[in-house]
Protein backbone atom coordinates (compact mmCIF):
# COMPACT_ATOMS: atom_id res chain seq x y z
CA UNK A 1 73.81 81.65 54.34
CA UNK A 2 70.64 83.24 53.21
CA UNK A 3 68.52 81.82 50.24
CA UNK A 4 70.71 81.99 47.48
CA UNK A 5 67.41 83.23 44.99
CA UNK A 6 68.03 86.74 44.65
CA UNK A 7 65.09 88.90 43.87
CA UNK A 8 65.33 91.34 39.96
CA UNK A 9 66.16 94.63 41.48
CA UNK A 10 65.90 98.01 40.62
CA UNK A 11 69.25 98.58 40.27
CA UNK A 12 71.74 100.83 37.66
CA UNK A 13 74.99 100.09 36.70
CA UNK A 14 75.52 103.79 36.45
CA UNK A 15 76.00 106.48 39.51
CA UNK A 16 73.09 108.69 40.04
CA UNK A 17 71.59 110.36 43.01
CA UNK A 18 68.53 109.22 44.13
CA UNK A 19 65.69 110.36 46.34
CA UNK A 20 65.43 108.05 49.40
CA UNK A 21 62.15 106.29 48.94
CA UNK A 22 60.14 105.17 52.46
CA UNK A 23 58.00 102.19 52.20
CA UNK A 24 54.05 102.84 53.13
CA UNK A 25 51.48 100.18 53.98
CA UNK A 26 50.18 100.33 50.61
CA UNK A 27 53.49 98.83 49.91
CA UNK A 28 53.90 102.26 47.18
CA UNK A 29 57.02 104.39 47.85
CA UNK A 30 56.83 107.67 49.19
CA UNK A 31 59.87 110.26 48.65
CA UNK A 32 61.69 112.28 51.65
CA UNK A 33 64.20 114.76 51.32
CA UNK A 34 67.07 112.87 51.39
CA UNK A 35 69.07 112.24 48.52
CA UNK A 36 71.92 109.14 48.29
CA UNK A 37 74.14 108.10 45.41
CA UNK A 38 72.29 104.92 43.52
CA UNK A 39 74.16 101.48 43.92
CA UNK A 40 76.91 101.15 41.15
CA UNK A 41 78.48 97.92 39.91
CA UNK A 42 82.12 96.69 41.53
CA UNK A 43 84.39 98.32 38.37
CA UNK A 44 85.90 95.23 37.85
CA UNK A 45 82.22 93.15 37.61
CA UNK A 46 82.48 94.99 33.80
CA UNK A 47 84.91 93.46 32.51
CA UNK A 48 85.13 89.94 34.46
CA UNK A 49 83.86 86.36 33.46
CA UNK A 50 80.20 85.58 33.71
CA UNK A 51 78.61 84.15 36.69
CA UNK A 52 77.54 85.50 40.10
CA UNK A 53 79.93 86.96 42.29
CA UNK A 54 79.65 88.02 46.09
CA UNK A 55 81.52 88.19 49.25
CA UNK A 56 84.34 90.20 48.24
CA UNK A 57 87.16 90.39 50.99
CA UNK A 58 89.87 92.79 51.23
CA UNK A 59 93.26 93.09 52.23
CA UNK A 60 93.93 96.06 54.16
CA UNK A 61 95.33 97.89 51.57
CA UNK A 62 92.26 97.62 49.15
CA UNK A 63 94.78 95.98 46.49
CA UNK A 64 93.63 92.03 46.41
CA UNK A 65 90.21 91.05 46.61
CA UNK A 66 89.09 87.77 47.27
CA UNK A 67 85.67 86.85 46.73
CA UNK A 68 83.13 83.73 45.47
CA UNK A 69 82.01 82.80 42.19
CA UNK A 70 79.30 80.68 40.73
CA UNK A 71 79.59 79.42 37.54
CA UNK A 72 79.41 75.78 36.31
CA UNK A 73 81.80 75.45 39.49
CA UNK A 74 81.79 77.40 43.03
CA UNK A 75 85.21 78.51 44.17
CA UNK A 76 86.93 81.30 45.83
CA UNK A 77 88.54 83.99 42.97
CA UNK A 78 91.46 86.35 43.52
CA UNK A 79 92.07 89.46 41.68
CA UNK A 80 94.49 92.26 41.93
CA UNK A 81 94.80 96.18 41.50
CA UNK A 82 97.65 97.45 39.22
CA UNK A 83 98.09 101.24 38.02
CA UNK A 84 93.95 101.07 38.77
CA UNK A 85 93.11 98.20 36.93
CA UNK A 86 91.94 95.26 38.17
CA UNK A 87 93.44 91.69 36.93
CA UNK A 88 91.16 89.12 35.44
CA UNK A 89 90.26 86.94 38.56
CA UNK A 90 92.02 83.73 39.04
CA UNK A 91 91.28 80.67 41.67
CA UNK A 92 92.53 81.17 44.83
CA UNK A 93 95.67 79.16 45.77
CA UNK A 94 93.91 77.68 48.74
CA UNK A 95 90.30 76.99 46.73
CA UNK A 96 89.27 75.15 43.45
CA UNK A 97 88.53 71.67 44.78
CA UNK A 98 85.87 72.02 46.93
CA UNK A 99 82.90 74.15 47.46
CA UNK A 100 84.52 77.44 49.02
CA UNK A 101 82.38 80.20 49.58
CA UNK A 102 82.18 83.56 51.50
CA UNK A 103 85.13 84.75 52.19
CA UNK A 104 86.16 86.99 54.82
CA UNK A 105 89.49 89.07 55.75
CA UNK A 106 90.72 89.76 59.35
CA UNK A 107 91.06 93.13 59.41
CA UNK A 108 94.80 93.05 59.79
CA UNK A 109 95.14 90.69 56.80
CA UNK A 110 96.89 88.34 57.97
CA UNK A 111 94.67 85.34 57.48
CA UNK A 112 90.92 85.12 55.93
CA UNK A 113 88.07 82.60 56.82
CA UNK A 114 85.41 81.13 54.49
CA UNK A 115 82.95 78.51 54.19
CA UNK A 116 83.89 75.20 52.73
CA UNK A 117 82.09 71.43 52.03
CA UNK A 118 84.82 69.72 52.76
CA UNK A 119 84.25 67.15 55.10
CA UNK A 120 85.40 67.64 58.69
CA UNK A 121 87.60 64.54 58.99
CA UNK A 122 90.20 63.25 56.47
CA UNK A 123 88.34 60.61 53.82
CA UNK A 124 84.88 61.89 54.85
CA UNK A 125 82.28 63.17 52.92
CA UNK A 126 81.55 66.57 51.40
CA UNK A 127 78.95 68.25 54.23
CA UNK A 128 75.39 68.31 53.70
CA UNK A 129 74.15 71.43 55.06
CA UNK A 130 70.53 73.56 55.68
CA UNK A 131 69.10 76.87 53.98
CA UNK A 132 65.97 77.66 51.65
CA UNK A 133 63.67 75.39 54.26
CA UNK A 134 65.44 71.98 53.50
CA UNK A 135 68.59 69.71 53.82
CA UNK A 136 71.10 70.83 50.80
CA UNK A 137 73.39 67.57 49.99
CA UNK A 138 76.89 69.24 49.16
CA UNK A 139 76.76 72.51 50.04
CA UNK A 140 77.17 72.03 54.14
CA UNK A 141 79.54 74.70 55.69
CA UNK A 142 82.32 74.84 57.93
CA UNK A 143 85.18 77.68 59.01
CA UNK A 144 88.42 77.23 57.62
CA UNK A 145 91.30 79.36 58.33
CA UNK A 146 94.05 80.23 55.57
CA UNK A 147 97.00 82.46 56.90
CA UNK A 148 99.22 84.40 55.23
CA UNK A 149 102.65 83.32 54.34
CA UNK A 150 104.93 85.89 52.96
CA UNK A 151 103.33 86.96 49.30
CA UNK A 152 101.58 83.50 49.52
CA UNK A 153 98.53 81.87 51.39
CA UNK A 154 98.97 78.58 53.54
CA UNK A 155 97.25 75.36 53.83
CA UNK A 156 93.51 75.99 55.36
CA UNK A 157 92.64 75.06 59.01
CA UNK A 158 89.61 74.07 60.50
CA UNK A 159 88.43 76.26 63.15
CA UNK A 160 87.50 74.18 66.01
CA UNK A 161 84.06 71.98 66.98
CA UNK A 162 82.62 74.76 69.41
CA UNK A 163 82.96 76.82 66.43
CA UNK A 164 81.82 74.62 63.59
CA UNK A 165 79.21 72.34 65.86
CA UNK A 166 76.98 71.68 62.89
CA UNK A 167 77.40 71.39 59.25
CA UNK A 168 75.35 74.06 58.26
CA UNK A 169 77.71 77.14 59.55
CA UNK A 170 77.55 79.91 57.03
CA UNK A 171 78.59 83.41 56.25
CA UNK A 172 81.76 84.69 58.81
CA UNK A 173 83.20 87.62 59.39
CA UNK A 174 86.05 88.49 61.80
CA UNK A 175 86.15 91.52 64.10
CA UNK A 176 89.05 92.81 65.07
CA UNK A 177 89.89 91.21 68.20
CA UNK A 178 89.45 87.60 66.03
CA UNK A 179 86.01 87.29 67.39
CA UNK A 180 83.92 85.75 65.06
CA UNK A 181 80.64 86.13 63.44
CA UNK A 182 78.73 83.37 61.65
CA UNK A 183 75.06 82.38 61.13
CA UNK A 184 73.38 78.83 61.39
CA UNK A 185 69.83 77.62 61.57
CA UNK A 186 68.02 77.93 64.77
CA UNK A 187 67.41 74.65 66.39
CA UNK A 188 63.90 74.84 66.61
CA UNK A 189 62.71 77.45 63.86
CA UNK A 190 65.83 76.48 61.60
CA UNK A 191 65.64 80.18 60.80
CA UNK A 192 69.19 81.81 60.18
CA UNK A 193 70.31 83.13 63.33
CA UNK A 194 73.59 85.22 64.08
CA UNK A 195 75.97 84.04 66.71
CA UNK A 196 79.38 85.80 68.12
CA UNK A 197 82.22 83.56 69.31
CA UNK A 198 84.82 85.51 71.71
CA UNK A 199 88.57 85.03 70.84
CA UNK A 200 90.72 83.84 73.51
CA UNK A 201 94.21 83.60 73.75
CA UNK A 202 93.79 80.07 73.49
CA UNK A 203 90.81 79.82 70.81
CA UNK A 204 87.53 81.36 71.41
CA UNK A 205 84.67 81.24 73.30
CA UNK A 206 81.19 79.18 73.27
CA UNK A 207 79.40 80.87 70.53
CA UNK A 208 76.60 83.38 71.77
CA UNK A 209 73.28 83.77 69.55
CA UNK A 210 73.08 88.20 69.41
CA UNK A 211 69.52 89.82 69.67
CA UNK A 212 69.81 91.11 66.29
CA UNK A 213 68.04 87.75 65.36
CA UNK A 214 66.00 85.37 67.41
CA UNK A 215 65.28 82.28 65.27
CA UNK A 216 61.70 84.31 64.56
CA UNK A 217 63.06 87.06 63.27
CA UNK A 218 66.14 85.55 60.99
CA UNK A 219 69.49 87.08 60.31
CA UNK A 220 72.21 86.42 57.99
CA UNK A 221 75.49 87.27 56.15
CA UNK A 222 76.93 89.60 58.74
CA UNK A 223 79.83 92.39 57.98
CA UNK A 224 81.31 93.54 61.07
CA UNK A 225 83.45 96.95 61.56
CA UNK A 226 86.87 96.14 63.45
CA UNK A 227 86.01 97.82 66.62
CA UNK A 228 82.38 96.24 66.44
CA UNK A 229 80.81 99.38 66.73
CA UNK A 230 78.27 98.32 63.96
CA UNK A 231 76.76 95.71 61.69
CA UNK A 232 75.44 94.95 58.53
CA UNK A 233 73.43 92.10 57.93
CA UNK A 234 70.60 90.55 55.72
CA UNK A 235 67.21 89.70 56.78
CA UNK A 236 63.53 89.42 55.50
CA UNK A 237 61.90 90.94 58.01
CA UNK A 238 59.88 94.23 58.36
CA UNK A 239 59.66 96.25 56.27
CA UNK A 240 61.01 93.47 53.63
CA UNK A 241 58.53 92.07 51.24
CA UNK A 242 57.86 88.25 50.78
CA UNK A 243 60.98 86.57 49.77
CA UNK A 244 62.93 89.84 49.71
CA UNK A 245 66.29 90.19 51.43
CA UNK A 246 66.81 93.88 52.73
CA UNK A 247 69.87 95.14 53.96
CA UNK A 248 70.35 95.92 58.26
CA UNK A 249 72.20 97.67 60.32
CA UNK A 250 72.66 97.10 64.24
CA UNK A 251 75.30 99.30 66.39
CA UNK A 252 76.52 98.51 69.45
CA UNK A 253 75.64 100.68 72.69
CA UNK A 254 77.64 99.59 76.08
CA UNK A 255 78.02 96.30 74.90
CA UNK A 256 74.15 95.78 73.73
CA UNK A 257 73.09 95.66 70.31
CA UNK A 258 70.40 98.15 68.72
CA UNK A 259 67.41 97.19 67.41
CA UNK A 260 68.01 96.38 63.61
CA UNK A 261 67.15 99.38 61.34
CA UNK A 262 66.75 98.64 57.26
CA UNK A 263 69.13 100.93 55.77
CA UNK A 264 67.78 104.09 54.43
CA UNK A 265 66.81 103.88 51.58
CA UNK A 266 66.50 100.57 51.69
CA UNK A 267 69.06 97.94 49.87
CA UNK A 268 68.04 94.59 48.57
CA UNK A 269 71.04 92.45 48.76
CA UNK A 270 72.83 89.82 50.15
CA UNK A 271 76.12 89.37 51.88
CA UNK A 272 77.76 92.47 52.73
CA UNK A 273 81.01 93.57 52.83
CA UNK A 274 83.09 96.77 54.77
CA UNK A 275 85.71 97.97 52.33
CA UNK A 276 89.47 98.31 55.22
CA UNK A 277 88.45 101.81 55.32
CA UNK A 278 84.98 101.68 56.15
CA UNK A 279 84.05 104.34 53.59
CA UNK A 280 82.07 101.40 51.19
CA UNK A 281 79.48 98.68 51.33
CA UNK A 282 79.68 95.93 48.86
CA UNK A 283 76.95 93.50 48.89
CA UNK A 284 75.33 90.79 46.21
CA UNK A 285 72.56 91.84 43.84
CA UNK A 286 70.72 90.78 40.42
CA UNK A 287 72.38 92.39 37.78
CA UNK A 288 69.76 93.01 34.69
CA UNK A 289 71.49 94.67 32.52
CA UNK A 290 73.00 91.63 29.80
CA UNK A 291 71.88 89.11 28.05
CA UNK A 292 71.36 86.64 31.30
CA UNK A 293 71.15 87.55 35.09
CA UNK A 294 73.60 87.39 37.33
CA UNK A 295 74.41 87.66 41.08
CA UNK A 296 77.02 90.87 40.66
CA UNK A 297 79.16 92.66 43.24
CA UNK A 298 77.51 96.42 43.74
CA UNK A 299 78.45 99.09 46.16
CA UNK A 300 77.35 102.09 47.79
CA UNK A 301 79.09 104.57 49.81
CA UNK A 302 78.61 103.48 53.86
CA UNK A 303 77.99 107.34 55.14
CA UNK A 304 75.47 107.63 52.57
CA UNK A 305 72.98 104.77 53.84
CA UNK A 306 73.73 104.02 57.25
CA UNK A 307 73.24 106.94 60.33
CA UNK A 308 75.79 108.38 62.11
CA UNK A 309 76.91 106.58 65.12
């Protein structure tokens, strides 16, 4: 989990195409030859409640969406495509009691993860957990697991201790082996940093920190492709401005991760999102455009901002 202050950003709700603007040390914006369709709104944002939405997770068919909303309550919201139109969201069968957040989908669908406060052991406490530089009292984070049962969900699971080892584990995503990403504070700059845990076929692995963020350098809100050929991630770090969370990408060469590059152009946002077939990015952004802003769901297509690899 990033800071949760998103920054008012130059964004439309309506598709143009834009020239890709390169940051100079002046901190003005210089234009190159390479035009990219502007960030549009999720359809669906139009016509949903108000509130901030992000996350949103897939099933593989690209016909339910799960994803988290903030309104007077945080929960996990479902909606569904019919005939092209999406349903008016509804509270996940498996959320609405506790603070659920950030859904993710294996890429098979068959279960999701997200990030919940409720407390590790039956009777305890909601978690207290760490972002924005201090202790956050009720909005800790764990791993729960929720398969899928028939046209149903199940009851959630807690992924195990060497996953969840602290109560300030944020932001998953699952690859598609059932490794999984997550980010928590470093232990000695408390900066987000991004850690892998294997899958096994009897759990997974000690989590490993990955070189796309070092506790000085943070990193946060990972989207993972399947075959973990790439990355997206958060970060404010070179070339983003103070407070400013731009967009990353990482691929992954022999088993080594690249360094970082800020998408081009460059994408304020937070938590980002592969649509099943790879062809979008979602990710979370200030939307200006009513009366009151709003965290809103906006996407971009992936060929467009990220290099071929």
């Amino acid at each position: 989990m990033s800071n949760r202050f998103l920054r008012r950003l130059p964004i439309v709700s309506t598709f143009l195409f834009l020239p890709a603007m390169a940051a100079t040390p002046a901190g003005q914006a210089e234009s190159t030859t390479k035009t990219v369709p502007a960030p549009i709104l999720f359809q669906p944002e139009h016509a949903w409640p108000s509130g901030g939405d992000s996350a949103p997770a897939f099933t593989p068919d690209g016909k339910t969406v799960f994803f988290t909303h903030r309104d007077s309550v945080v929960t996990i919201m479902m909606a569904t495509l019919h005939d092209g139109v999406w349903s008016q969201p509804q509270v996940a069968s498996f959320s609405g009691k506790w603070r659920d957040i950030e859904p993710a989908m294996a890429p098979d669908g068959s279960y999701l993860v997200f990030i919940s406060n409720r407390p590790a052991t039956l009777g305890g406490a909601p978690l207290t957990g760490y972002f924005g530089g201090r202790s956050q009292p009720g909005a800790g984070g764990n791993i729960w697991r929720v398969d899928r049962k028939g046209s149903g969900w199940g009851e959630p699971v807690r992924l195990p201790d060497m996953i969840n080892s602290s109560s300030a584990i944020y932001s998953p995503a699952v690859a598609g082996d059932g490794s999984i990403y997550f980010n928590q504070p470093d232990p000695v700059t408390k900066k987000s940093h991004v850690y892998r845990a294997q899958a096994t076929s009897h759990g997974f692995e000690a989590p490993v920190a990955l070189s796309i963020s070092d506790g000085t350098h943070p990193g946060y809100d990972v989207a993972v492709a399947p075959d973990e050929s790439f990355l997206v991630f958060s970060a404010n770090r070179a070339p983003a401005a103070k407070d400013q969370s731009l967009l990353f990408v990482a691929f992954n060469r022999n088993g080594k991760w690249t360094e970082p590059q800020a998408l081009d152009p460059h994408l304020e946002g937070l938590e980002a999102r592969l649509s099943p077939d790879l062809k979008t990015l979602y990710f979370s952004a200030n939307d200006t455009s009513g009366a009151k802003t709003h965290g809103r769901i906006f996407q971009v297509p992936l060929h467009a901002y990220i290099p071929p690899h």
